[in-house]
C-alpha atoms as a PDB file:
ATOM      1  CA  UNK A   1       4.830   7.790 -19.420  1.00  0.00           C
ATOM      2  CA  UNK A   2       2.623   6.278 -16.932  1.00  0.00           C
ATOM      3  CA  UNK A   3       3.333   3.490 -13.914  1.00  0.00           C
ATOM      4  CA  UNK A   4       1.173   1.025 -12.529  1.00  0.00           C
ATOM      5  CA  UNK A   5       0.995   0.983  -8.623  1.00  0.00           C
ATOM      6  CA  UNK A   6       3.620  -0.826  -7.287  1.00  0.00           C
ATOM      7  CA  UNK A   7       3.752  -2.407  -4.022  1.00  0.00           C
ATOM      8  CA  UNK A   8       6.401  -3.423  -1.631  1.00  0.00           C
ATOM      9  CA  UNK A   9       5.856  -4.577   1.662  1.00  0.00           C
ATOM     10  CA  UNK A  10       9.135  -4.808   4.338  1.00  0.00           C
ATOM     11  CA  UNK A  11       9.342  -5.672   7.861  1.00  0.00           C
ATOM     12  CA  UNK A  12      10.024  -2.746   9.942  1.00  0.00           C
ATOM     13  CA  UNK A  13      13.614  -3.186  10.262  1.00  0.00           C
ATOM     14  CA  UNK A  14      15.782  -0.124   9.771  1.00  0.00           C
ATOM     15  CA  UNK A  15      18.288  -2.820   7.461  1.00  0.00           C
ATOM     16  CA  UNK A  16      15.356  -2.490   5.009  1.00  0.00           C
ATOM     17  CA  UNK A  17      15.178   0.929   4.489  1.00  0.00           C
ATOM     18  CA  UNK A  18      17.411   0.622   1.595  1.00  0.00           C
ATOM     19  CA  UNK A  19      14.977  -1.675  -0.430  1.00  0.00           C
ATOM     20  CA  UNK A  20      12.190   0.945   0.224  1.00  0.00           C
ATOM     21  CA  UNK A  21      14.240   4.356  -1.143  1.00  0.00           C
ATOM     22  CA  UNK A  22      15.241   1.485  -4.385  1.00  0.00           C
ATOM     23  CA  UNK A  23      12.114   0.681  -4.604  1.00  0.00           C
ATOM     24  CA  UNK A  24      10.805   4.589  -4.790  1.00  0.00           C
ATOM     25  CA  UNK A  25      13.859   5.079  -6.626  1.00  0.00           C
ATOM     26  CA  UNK A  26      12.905   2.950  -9.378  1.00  0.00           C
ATOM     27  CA  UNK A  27       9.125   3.543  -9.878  1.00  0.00           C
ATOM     28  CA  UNK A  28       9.973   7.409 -10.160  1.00  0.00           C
ATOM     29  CA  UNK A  29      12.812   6.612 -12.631  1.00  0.00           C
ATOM     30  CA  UNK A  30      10.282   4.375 -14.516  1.00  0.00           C
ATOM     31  CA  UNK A  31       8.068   7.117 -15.222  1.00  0.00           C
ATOM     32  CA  UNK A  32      11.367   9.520 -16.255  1.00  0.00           C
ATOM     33  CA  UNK A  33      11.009  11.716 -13.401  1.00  0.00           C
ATOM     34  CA  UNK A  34      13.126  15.136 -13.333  1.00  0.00           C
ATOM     35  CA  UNK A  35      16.262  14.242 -10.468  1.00  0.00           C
ATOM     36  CA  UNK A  36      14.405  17.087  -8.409  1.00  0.00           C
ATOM     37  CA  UNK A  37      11.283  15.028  -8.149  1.00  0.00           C
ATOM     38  CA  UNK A  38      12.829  11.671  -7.836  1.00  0.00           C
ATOM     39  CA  UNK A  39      14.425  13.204  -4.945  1.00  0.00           C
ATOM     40  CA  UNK A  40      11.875  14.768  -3.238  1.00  0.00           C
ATOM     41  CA  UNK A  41      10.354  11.566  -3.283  1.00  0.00           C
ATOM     42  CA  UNK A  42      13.061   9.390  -2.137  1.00  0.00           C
ATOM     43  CA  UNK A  43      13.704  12.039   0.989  1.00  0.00           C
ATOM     44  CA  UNK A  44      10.163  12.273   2.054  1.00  0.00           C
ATOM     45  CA  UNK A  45       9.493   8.388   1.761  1.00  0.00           C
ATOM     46  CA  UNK A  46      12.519   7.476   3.165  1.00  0.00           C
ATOM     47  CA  UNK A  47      11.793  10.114   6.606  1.00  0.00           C
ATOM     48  CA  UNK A  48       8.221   8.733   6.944  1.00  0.00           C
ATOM     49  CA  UNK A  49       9.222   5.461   6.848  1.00  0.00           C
ATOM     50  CA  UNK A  50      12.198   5.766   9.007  1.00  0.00           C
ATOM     51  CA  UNK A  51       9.516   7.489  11.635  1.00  0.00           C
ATOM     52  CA  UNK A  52       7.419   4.607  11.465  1.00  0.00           C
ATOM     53  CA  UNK A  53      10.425   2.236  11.947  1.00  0.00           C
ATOM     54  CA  UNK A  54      11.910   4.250  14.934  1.00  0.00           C
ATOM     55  CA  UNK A  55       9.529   5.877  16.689  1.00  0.00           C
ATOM     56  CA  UNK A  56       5.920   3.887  15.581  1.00  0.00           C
ATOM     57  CA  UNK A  57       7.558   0.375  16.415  1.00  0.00           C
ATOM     58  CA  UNK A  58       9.925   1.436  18.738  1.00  0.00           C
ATOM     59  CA  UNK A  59      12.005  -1.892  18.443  1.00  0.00           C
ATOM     60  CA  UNK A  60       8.449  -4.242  18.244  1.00  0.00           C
ATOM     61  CA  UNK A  61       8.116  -6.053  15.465  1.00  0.00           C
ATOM     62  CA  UNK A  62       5.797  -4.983  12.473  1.00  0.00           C
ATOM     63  CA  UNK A  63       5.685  -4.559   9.051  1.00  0.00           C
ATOM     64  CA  UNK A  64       5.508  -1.082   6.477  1.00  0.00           C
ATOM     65  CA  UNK A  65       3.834  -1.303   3.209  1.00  0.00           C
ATOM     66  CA  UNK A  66       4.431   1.218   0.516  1.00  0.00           C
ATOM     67  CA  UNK A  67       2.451   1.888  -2.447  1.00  0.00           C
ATOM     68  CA  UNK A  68       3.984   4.387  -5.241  1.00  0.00           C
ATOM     69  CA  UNK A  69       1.401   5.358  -8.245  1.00  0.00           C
ATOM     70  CA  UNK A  70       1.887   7.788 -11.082  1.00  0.00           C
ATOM     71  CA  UNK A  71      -1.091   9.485 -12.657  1.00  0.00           C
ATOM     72  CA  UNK A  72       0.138  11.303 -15.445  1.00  0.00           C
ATOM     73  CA  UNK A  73       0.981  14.380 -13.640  1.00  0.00           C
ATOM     74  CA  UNK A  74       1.515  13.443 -10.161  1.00  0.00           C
ATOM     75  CA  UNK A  75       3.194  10.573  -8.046  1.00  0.00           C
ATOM     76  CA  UNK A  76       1.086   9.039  -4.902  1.00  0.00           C
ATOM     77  CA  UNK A  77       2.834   7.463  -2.456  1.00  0.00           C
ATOM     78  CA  UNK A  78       0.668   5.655   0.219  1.00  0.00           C
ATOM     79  CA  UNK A  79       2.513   4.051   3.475  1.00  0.00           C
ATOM     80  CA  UNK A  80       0.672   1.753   5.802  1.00  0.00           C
ATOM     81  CA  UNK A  81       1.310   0.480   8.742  1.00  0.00           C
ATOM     82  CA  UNK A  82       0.190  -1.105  12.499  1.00  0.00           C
ATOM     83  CA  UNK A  83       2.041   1.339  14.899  1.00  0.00           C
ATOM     84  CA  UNK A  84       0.051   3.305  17.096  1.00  0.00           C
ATOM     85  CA  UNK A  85      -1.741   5.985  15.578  1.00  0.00           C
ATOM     86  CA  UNK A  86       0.342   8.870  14.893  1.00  0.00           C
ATOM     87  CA  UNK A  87      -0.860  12.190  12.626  1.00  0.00           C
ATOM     88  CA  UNK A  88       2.429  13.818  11.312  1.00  0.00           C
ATOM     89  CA  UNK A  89      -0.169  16.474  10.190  1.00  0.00           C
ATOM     90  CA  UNK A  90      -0.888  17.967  13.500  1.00  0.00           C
ATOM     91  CA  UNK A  91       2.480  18.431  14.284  1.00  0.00           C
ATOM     92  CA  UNK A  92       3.590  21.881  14.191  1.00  0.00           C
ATOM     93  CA  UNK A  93       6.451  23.517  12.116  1.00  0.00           C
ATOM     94  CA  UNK A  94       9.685  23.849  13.545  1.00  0.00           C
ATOM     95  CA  UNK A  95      10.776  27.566  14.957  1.00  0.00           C
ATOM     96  CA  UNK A  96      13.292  27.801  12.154  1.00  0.00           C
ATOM     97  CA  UNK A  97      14.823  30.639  13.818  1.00  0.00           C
ATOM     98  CA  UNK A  98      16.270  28.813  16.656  1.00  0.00           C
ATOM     99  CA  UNK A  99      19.698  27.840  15.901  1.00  0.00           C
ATOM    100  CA  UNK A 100      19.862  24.141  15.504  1.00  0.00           C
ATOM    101  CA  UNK A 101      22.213  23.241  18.600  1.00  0.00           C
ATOM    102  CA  UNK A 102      19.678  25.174  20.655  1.00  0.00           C
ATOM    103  CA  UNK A 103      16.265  23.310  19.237  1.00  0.00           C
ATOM    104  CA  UNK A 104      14.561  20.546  20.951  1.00  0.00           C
ATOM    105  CA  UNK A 105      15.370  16.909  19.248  1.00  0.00           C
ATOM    106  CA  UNK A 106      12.913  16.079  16.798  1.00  0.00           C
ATOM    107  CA  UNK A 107       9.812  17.157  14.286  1.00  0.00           C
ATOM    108  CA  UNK A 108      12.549  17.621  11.691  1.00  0.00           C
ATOM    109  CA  UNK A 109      11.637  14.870   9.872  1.00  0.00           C
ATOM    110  CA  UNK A 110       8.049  15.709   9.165  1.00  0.00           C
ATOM    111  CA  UNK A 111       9.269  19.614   8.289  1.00  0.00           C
ATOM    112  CA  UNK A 112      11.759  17.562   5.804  1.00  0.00           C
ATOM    113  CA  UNK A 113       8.639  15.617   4.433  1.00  0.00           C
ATOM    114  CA  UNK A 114       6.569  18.781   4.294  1.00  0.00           C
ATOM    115  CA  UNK A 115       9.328  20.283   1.805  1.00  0.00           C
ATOM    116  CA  UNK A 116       9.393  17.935  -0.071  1.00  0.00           C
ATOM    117  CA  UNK A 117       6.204  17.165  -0.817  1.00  0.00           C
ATOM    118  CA  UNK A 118       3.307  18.965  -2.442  1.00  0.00           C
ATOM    119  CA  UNK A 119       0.785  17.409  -0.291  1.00  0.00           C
ATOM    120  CA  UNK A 120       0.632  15.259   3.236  1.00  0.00           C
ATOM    121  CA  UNK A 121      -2.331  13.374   4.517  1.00  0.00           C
ATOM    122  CA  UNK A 122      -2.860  10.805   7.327  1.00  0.00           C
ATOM    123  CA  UNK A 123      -6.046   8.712   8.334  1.00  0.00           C
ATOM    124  CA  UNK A 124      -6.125   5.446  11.067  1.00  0.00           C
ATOM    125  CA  UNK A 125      -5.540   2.483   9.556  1.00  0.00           C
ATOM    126  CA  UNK A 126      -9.304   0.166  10.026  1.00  0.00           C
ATOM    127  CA  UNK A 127      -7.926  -2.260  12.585  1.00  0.00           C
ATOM    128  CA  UNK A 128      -5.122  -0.182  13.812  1.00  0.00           C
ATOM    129  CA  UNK A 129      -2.047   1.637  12.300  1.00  0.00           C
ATOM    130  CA  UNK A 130      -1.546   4.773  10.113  1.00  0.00           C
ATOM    131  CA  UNK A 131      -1.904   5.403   6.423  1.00  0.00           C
ATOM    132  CA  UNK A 132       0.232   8.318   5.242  1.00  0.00           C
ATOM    133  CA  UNK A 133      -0.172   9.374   1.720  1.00  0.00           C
ATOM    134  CA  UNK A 134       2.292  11.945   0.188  1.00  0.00           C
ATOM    135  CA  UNK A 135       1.957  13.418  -3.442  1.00  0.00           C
ATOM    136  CA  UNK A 136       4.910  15.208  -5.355  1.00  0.00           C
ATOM    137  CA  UNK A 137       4.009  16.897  -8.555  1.00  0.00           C
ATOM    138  CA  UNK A 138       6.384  15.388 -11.324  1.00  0.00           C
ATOM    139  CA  UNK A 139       6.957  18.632 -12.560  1.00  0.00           C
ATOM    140  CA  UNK A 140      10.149  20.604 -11.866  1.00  0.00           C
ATOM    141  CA  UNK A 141       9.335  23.141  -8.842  1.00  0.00           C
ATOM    142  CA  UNK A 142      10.701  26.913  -8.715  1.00  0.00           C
ATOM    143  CA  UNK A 143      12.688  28.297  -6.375  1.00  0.00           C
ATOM    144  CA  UNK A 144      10.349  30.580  -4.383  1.00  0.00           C
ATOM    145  CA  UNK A 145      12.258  33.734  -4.430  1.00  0.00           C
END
């Protein structure tokens, strides 16, 4: 079963972080995706979007849109903003191996979205901002072994 793209736009508040892993919530349920998926999904979004809330806006006001699509075999989320630029792709993977009390704070989040996501792009925004665009195969993943 397919979805249309759906759209919700929030100001970026962290209050209204809630509406956005609903709103994820609910398009992914829509097109009867496996609880794995659904979330993957919800996790990702809800770490980019708490990034842009937190660290893009640092307290300023501004505003997050987030577009979820379904094409059949895929979903593609899409989340805009006007922060400063920031490229979650060039950051680098966090030295696992480091017990957590001893890492630096931070880049967690984007490892977290990596995971959970199958892919993890970023452009400017024209005019200013970021657009972040995650995809998460609706299929049921495998443990790699």
């Amino acid at each position: 079963m397919a979805i249309d793209a759906r759209t919700l736009r929030i100001p970026a508040d962290l209050d209204r972080l809630a509406d956005v892993r609903r709103f994820i919530r609910a398009a992914a349920a829509s097109a009867d995706a496996p609880v794995d998926c659904l979330d993957d999904l919800v996790q990702a979004v809800d770490e980019a979007a708490t990034n842009v809330v937190v660290h893009g806006y640092d307290g300023r006001p501004g505003w997050l849109e987030v577009n979820v699509g379904f094409d059949g075999t895929s979903f593609v989320v899409t989340l805009e903003d006007e922060a400063p630029p920031f490229d979650p792709t060039s950051r680098p993977e966090p030295d696992l191996s480091i017990p957590p009390e001893r890492r630096r704070p931070g880049g967690m989040g984007v490892h977290l979205i990596r995971a959970a996501t199958d892919e993890l792009s970023w452009r400017p925004r024209p005019g200013g901002g970021n657009i972040l665009r995650l995809v998460r195969a609706r299929a049921d993943r495998q443990e790699e072994v």
